[in-house]
PDB file of N, CA and C in Angstrom:
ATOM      1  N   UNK A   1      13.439 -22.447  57.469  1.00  0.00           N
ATOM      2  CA  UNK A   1      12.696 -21.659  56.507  1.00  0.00           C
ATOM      3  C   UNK A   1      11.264 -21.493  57.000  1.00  0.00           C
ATOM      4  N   UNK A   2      10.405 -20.046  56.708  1.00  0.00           N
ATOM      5  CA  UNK A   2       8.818 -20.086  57.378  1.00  0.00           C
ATOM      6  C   UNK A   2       8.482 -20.204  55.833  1.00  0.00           C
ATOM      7  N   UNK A   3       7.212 -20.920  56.309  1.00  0.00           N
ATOM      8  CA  UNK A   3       6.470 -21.013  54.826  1.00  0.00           C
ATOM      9  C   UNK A   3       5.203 -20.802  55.170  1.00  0.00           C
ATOM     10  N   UNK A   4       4.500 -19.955  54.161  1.00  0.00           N
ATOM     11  CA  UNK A   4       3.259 -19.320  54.440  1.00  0.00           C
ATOM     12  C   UNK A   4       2.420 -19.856  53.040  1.00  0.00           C
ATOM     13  N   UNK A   5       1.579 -20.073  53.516  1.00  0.00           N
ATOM     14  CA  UNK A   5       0.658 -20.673  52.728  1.00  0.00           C
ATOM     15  C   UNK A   5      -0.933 -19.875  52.481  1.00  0.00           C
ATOM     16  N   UNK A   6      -1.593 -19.422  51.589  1.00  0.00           N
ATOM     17  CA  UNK A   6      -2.805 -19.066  51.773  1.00  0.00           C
ATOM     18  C   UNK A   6      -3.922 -19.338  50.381  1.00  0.00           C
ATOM     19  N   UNK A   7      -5.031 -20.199  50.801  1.00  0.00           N
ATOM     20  CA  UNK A   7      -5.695 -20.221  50.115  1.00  0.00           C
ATOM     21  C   UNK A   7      -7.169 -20.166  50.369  1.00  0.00           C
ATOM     22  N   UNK A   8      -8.229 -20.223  49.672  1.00  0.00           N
ATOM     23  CA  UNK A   8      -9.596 -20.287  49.745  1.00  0.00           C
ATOM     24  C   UNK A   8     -10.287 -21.880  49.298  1.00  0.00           C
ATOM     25  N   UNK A   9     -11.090 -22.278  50.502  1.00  0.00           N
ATOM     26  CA  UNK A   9     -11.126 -23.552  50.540  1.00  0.00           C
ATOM     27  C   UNK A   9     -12.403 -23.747  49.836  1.00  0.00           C
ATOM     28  N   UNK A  10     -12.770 -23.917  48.239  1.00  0.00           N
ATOM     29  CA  UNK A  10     -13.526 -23.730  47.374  1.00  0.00           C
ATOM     30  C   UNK A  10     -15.295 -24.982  47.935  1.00  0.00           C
ATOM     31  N   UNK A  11     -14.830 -25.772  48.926  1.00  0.00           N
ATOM     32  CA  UNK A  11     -16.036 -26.535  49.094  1.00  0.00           C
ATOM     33  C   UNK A  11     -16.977 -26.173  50.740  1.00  0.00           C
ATOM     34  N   UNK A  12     -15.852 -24.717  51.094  1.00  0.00           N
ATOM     35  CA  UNK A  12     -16.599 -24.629  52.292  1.00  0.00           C
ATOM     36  C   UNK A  12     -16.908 -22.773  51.899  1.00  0.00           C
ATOM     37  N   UNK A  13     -16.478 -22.093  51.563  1.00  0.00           N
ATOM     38  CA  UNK A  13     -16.070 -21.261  51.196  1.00  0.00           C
ATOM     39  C   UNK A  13     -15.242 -20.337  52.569  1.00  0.00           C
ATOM     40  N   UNK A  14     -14.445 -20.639  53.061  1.00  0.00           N
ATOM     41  CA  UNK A  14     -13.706 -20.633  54.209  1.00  0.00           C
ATOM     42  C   UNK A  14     -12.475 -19.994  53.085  1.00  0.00           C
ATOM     43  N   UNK A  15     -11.645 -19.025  54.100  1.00  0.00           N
ATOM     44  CA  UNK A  15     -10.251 -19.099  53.699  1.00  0.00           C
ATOM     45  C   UNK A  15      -9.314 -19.481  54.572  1.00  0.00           C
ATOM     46  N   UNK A  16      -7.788 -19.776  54.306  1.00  0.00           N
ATOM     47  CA  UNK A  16      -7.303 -20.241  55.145  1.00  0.00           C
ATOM     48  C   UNK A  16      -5.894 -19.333  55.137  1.00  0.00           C
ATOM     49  N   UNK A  17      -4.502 -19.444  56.483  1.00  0.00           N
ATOM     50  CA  UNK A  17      -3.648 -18.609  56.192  1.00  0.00           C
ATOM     51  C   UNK A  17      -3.054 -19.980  56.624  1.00  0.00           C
ATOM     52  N   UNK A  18      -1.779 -20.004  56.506  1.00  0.00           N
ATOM     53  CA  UNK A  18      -0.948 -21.144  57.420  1.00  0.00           C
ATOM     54  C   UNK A  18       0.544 -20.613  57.215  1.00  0.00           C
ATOM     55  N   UNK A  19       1.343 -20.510  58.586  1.00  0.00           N
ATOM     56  CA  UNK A  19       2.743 -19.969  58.070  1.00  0.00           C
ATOM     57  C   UNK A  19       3.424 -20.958  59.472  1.00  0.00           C
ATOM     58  N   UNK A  20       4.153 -21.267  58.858  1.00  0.00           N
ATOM     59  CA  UNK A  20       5.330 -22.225  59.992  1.00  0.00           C
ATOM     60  C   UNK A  20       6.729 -22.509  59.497  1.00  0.00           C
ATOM     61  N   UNK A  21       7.259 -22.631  60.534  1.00  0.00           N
ATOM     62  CA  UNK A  21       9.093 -22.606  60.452  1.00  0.00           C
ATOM     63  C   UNK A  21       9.312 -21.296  61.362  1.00  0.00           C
ATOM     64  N   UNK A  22      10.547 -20.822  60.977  1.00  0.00           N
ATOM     65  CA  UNK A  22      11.896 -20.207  61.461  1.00  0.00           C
ATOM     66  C   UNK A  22      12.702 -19.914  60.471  1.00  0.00           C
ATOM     67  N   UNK A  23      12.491 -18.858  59.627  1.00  0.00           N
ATOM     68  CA  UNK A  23      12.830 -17.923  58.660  1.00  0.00           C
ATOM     69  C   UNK A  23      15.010 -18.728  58.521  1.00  0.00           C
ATOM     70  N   UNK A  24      15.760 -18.815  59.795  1.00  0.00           N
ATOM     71  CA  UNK A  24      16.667 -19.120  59.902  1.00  0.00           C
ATOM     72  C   UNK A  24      17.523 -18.056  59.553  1.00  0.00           C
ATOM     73  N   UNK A  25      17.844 -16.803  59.370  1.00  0.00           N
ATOM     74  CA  UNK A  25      18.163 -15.591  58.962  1.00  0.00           C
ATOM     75  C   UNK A  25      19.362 -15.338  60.189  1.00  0.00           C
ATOM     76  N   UNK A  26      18.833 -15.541  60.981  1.00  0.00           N
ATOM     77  CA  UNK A  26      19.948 -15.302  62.056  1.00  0.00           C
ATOM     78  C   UNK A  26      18.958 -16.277  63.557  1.00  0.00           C
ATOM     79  N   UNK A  27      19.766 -15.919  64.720  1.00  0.00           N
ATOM     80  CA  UNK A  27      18.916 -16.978  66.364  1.00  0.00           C
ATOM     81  C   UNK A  27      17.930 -16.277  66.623  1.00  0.00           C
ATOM     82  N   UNK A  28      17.091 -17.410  66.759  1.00  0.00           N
ATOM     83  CA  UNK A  28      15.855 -16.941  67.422  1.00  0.00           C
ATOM     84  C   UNK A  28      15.743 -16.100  68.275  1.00  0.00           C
ATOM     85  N   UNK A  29      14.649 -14.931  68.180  1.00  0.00           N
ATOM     86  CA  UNK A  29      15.215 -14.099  69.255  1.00  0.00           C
ATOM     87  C   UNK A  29      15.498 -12.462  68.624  1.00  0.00           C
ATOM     88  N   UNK A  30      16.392 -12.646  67.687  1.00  0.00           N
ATOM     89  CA  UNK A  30      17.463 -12.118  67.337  1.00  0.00           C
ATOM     90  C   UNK A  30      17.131 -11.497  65.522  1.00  0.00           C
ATOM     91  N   UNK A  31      15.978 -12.187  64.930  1.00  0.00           N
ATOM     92  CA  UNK A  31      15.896 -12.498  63.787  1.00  0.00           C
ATOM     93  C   UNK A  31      14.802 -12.020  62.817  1.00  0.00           C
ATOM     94  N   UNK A  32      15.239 -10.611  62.531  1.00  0.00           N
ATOM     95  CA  UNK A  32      14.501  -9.658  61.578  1.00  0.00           C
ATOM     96  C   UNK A  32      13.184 -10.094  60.668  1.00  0.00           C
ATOM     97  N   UNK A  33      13.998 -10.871  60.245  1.00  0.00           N
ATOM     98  CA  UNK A  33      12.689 -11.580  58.692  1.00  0.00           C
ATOM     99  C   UNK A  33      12.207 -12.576  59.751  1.00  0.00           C
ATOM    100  N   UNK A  34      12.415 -13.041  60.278  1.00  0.00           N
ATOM    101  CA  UNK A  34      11.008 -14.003  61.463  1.00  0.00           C
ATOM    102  C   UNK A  34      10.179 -13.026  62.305  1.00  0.00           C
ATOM    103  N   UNK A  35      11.043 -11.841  62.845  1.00  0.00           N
ATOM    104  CA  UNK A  35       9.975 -10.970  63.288  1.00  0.00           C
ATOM    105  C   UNK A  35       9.162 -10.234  61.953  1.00  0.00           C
ATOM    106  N   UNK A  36       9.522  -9.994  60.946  1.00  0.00           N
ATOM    107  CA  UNK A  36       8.534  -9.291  59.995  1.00  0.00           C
ATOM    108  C   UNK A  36       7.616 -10.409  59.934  1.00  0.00           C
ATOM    109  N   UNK A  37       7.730 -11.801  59.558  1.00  0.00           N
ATOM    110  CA  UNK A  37       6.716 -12.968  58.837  1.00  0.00           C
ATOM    111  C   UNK A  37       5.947 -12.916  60.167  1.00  0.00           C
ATOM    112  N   UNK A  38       6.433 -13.143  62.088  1.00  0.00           N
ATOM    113  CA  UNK A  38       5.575 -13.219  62.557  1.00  0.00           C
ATOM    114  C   UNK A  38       4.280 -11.494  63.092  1.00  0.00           C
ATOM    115  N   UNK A  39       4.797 -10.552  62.594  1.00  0.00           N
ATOM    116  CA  UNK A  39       4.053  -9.558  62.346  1.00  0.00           C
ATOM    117  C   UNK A  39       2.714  -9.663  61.557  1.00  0.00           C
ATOM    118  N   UNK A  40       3.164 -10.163  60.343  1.00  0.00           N
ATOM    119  CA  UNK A  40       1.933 -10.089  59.108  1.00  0.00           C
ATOM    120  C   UNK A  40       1.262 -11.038  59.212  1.00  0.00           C
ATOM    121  N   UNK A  41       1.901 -12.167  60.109  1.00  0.00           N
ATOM    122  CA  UNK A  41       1.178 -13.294  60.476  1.00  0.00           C
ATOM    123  C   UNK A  41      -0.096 -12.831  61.654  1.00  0.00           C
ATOM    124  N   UNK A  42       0.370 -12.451  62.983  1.00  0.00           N
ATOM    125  CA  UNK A  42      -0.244 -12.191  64.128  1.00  0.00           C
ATOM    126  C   UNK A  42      -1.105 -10.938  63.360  1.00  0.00           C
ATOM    127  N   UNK A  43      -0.736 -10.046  62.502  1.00  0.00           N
ATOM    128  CA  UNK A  43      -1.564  -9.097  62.284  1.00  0.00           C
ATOM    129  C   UNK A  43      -3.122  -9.258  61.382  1.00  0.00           C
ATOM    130  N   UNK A  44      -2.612 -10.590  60.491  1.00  0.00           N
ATOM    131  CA  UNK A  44      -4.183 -10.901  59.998  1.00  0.00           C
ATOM    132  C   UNK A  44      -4.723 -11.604  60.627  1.00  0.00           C
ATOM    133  N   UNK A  45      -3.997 -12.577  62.018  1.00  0.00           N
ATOM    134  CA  UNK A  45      -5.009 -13.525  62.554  1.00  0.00           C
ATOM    135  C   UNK A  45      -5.870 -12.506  63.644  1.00  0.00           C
ATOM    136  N   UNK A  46      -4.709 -11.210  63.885  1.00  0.00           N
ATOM    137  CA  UNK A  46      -5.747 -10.152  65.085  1.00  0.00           C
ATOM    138  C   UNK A  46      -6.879  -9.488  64.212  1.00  0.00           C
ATOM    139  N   UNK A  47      -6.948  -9.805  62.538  1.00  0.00           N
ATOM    140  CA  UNK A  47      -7.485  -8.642  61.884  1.00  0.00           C
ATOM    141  C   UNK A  47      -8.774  -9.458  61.687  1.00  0.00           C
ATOM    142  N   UNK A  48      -9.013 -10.806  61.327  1.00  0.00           N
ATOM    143  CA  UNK A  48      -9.686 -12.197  61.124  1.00  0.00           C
ATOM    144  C   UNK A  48     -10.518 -12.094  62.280  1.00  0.00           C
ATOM    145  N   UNK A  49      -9.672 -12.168  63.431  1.00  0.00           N
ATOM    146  CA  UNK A  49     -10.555 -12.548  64.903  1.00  0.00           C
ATOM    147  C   UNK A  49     -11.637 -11.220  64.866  1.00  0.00           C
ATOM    148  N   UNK A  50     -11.197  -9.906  64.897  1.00  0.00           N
ATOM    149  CA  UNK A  50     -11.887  -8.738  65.172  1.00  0.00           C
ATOM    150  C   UNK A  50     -12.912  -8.295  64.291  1.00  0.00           C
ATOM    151  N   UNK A  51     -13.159  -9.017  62.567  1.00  0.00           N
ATOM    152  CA  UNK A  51     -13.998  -9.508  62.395  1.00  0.00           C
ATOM    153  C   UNK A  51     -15.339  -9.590  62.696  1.00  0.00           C
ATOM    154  N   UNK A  52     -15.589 -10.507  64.193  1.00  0.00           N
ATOM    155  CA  UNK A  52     -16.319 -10.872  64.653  1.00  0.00           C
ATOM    156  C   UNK A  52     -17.834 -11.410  63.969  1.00  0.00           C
ATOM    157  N   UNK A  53     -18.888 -10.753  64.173  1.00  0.00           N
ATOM    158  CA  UNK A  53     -20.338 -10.836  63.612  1.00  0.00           C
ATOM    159  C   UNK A  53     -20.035 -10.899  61.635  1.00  0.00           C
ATOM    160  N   UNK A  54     -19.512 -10.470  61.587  1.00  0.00           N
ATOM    161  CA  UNK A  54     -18.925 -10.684  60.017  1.00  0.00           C
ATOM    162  C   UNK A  54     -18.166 -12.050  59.470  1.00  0.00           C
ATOM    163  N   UNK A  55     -18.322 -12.409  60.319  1.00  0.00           N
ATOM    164  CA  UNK A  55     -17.816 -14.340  60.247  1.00  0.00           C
ATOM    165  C   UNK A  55     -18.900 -14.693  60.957  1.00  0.00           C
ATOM    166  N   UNK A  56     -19.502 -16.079  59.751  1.00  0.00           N
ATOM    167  CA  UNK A  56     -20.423 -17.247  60.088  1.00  0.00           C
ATOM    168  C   UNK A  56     -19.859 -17.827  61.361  1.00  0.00           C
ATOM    169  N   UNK A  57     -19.125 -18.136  61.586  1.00  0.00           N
ATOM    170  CA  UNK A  57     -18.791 -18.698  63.323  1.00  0.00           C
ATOM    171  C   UNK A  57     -17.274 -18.241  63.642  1.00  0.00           C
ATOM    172  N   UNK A  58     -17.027 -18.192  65.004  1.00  0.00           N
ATOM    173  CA  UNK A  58     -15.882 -17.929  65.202  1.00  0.00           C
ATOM    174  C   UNK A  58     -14.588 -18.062  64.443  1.00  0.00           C
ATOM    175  N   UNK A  59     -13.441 -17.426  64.364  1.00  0.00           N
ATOM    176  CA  UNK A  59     -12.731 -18.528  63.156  1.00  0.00           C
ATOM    177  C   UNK A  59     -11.793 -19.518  63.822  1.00  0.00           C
ATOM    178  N   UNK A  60     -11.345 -20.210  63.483  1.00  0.00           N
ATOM    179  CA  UNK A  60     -10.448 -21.444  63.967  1.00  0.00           C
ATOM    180  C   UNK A  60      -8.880 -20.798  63.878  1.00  0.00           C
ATOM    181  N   UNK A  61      -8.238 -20.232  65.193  1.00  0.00           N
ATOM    182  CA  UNK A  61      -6.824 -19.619  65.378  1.00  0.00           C
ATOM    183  C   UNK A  61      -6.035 -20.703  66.002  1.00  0.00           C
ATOM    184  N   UNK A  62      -4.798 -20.827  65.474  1.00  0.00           N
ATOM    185  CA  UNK A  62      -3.846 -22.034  66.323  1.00  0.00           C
ATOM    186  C   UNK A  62      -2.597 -20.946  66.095  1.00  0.00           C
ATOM    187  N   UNK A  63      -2.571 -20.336  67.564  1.00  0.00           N
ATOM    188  CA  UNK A  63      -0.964 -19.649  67.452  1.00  0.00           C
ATOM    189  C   UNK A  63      -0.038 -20.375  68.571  1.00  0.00           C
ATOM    190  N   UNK A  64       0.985 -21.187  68.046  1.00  0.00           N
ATOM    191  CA  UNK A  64       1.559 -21.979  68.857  1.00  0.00           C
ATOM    192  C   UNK A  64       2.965 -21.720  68.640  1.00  0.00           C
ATOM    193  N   UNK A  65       4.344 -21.769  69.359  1.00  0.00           N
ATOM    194  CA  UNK A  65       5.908 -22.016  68.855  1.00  0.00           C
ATOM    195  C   UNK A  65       6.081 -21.432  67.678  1.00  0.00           C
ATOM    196  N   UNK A  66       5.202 -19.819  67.104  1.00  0.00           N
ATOM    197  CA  UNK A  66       5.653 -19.119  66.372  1.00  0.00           C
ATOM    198  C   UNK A  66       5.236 -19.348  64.746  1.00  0.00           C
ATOM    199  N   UNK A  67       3.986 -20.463  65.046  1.00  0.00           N
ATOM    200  CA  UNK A  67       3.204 -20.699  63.906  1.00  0.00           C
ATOM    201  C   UNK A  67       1.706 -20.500  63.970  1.00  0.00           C
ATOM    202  N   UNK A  68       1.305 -19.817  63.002  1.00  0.00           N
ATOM    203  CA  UNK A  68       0.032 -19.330  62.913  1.00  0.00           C
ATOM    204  C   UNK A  68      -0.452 -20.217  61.829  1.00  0.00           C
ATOM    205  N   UNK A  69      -1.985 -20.452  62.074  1.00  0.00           N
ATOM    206  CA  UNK A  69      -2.940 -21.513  61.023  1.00  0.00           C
ATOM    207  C   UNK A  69      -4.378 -20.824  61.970  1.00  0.00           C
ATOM    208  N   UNK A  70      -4.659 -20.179  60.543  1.00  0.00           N
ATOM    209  CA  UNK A  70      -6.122 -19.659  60.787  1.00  0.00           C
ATOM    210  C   UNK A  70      -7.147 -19.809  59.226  1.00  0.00           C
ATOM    211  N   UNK A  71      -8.268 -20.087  59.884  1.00  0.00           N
ATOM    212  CA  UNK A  71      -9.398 -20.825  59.178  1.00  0.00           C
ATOM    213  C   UNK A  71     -10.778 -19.851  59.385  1.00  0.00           C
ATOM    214  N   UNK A  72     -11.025 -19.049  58.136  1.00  0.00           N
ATOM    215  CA  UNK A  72     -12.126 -17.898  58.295  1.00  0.00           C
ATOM    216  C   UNK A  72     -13.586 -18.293  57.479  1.00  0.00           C
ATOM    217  N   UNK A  73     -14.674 -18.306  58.025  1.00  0.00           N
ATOM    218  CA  UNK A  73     -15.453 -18.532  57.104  1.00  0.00           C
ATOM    219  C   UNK A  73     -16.118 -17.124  57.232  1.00  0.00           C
ATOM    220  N   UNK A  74     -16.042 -15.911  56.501  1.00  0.00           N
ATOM    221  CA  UNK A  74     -17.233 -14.462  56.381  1.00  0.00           C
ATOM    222  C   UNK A  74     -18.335 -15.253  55.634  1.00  0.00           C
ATOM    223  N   UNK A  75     -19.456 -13.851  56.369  1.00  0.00           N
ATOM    224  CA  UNK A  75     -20.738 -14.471  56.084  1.00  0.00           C
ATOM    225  C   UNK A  75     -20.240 -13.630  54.307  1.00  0.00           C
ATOM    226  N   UNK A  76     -21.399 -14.203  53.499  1.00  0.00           N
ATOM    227  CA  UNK A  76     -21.263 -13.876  51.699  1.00  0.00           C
ATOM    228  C   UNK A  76     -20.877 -12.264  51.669  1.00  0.00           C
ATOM    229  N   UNK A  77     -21.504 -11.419  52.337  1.00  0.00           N
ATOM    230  CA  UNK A  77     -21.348  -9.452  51.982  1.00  0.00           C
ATOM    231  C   UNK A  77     -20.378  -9.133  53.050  1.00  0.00           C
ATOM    232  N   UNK A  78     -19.761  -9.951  53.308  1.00  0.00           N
ATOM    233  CA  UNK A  78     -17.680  -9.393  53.846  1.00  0.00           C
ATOM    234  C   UNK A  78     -17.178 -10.380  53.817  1.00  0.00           C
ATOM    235  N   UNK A  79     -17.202 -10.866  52.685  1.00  0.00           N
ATOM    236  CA  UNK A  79     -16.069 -12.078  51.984  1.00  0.00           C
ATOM    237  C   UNK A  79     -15.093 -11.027  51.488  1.00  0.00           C
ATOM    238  N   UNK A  80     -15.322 -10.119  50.572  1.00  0.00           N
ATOM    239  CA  UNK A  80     -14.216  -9.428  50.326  1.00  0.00           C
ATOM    240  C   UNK A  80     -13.602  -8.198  51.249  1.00  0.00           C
ATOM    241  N   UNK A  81     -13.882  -8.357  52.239  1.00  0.00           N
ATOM    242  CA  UNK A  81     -13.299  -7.884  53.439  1.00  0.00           C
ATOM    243  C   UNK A  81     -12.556  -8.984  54.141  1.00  0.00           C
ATOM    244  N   UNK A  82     -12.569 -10.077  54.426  1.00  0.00           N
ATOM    245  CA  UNK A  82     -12.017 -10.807  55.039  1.00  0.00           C
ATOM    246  C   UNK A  82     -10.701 -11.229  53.900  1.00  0.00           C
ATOM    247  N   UNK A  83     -11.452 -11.378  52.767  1.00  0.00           N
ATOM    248  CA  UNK A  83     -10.351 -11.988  51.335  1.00  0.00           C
ATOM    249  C   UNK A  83      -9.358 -10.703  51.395  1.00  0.00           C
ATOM    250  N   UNK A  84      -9.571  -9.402  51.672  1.00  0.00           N
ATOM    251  CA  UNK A  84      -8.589  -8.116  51.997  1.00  0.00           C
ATOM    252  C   UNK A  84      -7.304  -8.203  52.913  1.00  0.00           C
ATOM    253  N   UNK A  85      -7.585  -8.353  53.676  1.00  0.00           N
ATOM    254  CA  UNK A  85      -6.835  -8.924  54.892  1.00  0.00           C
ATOM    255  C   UNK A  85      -5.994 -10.027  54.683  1.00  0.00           C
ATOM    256  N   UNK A  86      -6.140 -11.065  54.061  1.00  0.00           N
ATOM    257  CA  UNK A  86      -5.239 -12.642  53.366  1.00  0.00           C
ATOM    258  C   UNK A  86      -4.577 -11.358  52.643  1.00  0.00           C
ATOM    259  N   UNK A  87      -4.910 -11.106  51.794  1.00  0.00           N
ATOM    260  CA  UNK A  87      -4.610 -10.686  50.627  1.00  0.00           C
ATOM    261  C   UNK A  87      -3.094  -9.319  50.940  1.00  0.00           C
ATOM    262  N   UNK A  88      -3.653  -8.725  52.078  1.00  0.00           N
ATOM    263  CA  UNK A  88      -2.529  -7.537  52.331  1.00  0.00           C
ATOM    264  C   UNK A  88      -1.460  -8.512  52.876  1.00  0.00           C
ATOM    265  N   UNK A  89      -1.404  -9.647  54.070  1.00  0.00           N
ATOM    266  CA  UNK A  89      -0.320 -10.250  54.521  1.00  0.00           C
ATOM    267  C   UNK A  89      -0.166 -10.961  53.628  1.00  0.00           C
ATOM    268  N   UNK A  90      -0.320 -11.711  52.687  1.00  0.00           N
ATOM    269  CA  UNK A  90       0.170 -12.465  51.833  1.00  0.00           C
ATOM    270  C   UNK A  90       1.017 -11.297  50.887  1.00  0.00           C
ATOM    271  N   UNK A  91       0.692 -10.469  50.408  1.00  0.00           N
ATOM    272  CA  UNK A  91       1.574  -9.056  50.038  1.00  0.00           C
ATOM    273  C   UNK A  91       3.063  -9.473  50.576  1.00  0.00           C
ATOM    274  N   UNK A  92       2.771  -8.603  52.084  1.00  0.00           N
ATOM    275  CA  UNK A  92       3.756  -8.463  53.110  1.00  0.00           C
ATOM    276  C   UNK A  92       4.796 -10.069  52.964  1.00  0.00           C
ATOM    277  N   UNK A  93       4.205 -10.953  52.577  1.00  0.00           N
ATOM    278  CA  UNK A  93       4.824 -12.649  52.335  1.00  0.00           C
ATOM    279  C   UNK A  93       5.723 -12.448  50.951  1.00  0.00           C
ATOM    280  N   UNK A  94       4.880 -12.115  50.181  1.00  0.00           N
ATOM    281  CA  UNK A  94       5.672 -12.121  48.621  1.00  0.00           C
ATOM    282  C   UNK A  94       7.039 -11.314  48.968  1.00  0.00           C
ATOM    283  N   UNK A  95       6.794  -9.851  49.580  1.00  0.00           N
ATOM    284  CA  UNK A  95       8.035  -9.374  49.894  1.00  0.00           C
ATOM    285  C   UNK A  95       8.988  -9.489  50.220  1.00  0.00           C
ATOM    286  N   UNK A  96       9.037 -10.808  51.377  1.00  0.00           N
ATOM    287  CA  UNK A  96       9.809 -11.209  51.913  1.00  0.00           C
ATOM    288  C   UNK A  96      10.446 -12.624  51.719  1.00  0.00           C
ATOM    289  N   UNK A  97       9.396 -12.884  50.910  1.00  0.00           N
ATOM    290  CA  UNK A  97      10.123 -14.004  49.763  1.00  0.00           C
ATOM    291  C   UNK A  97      10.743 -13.817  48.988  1.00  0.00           C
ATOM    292  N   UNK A  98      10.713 -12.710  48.338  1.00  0.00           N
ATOM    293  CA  UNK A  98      11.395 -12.017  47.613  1.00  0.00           C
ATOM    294  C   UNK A  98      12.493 -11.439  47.698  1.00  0.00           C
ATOM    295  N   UNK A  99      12.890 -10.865  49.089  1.00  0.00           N
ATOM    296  CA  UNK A  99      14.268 -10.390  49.665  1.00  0.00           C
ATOM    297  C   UNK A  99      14.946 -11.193  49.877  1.00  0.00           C
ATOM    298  N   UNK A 100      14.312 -12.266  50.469  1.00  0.00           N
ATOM    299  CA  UNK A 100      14.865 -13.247  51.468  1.00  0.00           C
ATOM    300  C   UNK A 100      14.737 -14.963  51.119  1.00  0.00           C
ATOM    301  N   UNK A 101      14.577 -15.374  49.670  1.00  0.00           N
ATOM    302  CA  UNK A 101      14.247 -16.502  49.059  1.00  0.00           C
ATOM    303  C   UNK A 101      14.894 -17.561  50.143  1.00  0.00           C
ATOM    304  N   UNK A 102      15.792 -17.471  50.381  1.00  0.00           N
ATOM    305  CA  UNK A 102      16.587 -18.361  50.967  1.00  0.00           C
ATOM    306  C   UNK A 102      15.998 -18.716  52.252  1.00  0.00           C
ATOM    307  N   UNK A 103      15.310 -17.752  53.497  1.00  0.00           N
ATOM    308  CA  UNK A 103      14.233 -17.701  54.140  1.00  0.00           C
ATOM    309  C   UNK A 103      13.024 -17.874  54.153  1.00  0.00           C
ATOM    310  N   UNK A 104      12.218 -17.210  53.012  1.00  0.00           N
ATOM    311  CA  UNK A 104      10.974 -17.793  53.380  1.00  0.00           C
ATOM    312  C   UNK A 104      10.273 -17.960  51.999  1.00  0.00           C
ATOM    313  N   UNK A 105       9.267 -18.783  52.016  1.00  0.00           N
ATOM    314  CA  UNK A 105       8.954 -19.854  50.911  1.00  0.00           C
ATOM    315  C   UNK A 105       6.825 -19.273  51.153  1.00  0.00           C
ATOM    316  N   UNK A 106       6.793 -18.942  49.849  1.00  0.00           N
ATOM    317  CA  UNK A 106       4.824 -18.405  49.488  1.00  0.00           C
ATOM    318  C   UNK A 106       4.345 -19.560  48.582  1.00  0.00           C
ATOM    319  N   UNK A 107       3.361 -19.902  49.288  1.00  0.00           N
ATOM    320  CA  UNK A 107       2.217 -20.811  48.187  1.00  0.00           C
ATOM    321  C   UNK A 107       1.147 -20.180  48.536  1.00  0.00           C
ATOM    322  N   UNK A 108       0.528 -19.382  47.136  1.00  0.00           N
ATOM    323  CA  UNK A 108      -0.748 -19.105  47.249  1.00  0.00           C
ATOM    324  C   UNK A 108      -2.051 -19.594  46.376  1.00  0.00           C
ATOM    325  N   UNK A 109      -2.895 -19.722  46.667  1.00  0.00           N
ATOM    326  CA  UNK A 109      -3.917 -20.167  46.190  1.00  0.00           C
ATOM    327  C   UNK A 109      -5.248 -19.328  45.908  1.00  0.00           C
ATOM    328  N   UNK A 110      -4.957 -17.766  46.507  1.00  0.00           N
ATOM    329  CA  UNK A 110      -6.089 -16.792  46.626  1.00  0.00           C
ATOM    330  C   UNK A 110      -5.142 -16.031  45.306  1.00  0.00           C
ATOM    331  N   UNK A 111      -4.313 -15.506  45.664  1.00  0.00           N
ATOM    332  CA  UNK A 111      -4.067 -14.542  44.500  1.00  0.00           C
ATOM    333  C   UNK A 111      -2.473 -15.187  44.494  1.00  0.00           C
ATOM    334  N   UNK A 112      -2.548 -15.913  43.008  1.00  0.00           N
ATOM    335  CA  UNK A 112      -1.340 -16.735  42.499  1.00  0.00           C
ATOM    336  C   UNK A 112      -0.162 -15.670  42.357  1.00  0.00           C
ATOM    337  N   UNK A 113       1.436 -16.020  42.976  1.00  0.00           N
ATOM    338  CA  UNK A 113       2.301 -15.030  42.979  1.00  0.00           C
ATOM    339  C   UNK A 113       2.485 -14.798  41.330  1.00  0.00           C
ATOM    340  N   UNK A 114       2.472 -13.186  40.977  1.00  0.00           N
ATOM    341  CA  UNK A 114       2.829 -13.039  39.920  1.00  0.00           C
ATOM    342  C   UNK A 114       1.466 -12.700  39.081  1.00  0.00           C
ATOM    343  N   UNK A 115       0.406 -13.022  39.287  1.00  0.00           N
ATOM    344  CA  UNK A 115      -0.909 -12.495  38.380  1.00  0.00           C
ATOM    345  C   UNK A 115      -1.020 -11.059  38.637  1.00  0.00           C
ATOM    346  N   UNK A 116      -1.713  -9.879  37.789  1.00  0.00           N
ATOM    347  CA  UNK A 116      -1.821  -8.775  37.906  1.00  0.00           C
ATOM    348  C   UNK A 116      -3.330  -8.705  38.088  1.00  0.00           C
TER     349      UNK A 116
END
């Protein structure tokens, strides 16, 4: 199962993404809903990095064996540009939690599944 995780780390004001596993849908390789999760994954950590001058310091990327964990701190006037970006792949997450419960598993902490 991939499980994606995203929240805002209220004592740094950092956000964070974290998604790991293997959807298990079908073999690696081979496996639709792991290529969608690692899409929306690689696509906010490329969207985070490019960023750049709009983040207080570099952000902290760990893309390893098909798991992404990225750690953003924007300076205060593109917080909600950076919070945009969580916010569209975590979308793209609900969806596919949603098709695919049995595959992949959302904990969010920025925008709780199900609030309007």
């Amino acid at each position: 199962m991939t499980k994606a995780m995203f929240r805002e780390l209220q004592d740094s004001g950092a956000l964070e993404m974290r998604v790991i596993g293997h959807t298990g849908f079908a073999e690696m390789g081979r496996d639709p809903v792991c290529a969608g999760a690692s899409v929306l994954a690689m696509t906010a950590a490329q969207c985070i990095e490019a960023m750049g001058n709009k983040l207080q310091k570099a952000p902290n990327l760990t893309i390893r064996g098909g798991n992404v964990h990225v750690i953003a701190k924007p300076r205060p006037e593109y917080y909600a540009e950076a919070k945009h970006i969580f916010y569209v792949a975590e979308t793209g997450f609900q969806l596919l939690s949603q098709a695919y419960p049995q595959n992949v598993e959302l904990t969010s902490f920025i925008f709780p599944v199900g609030d309007e």
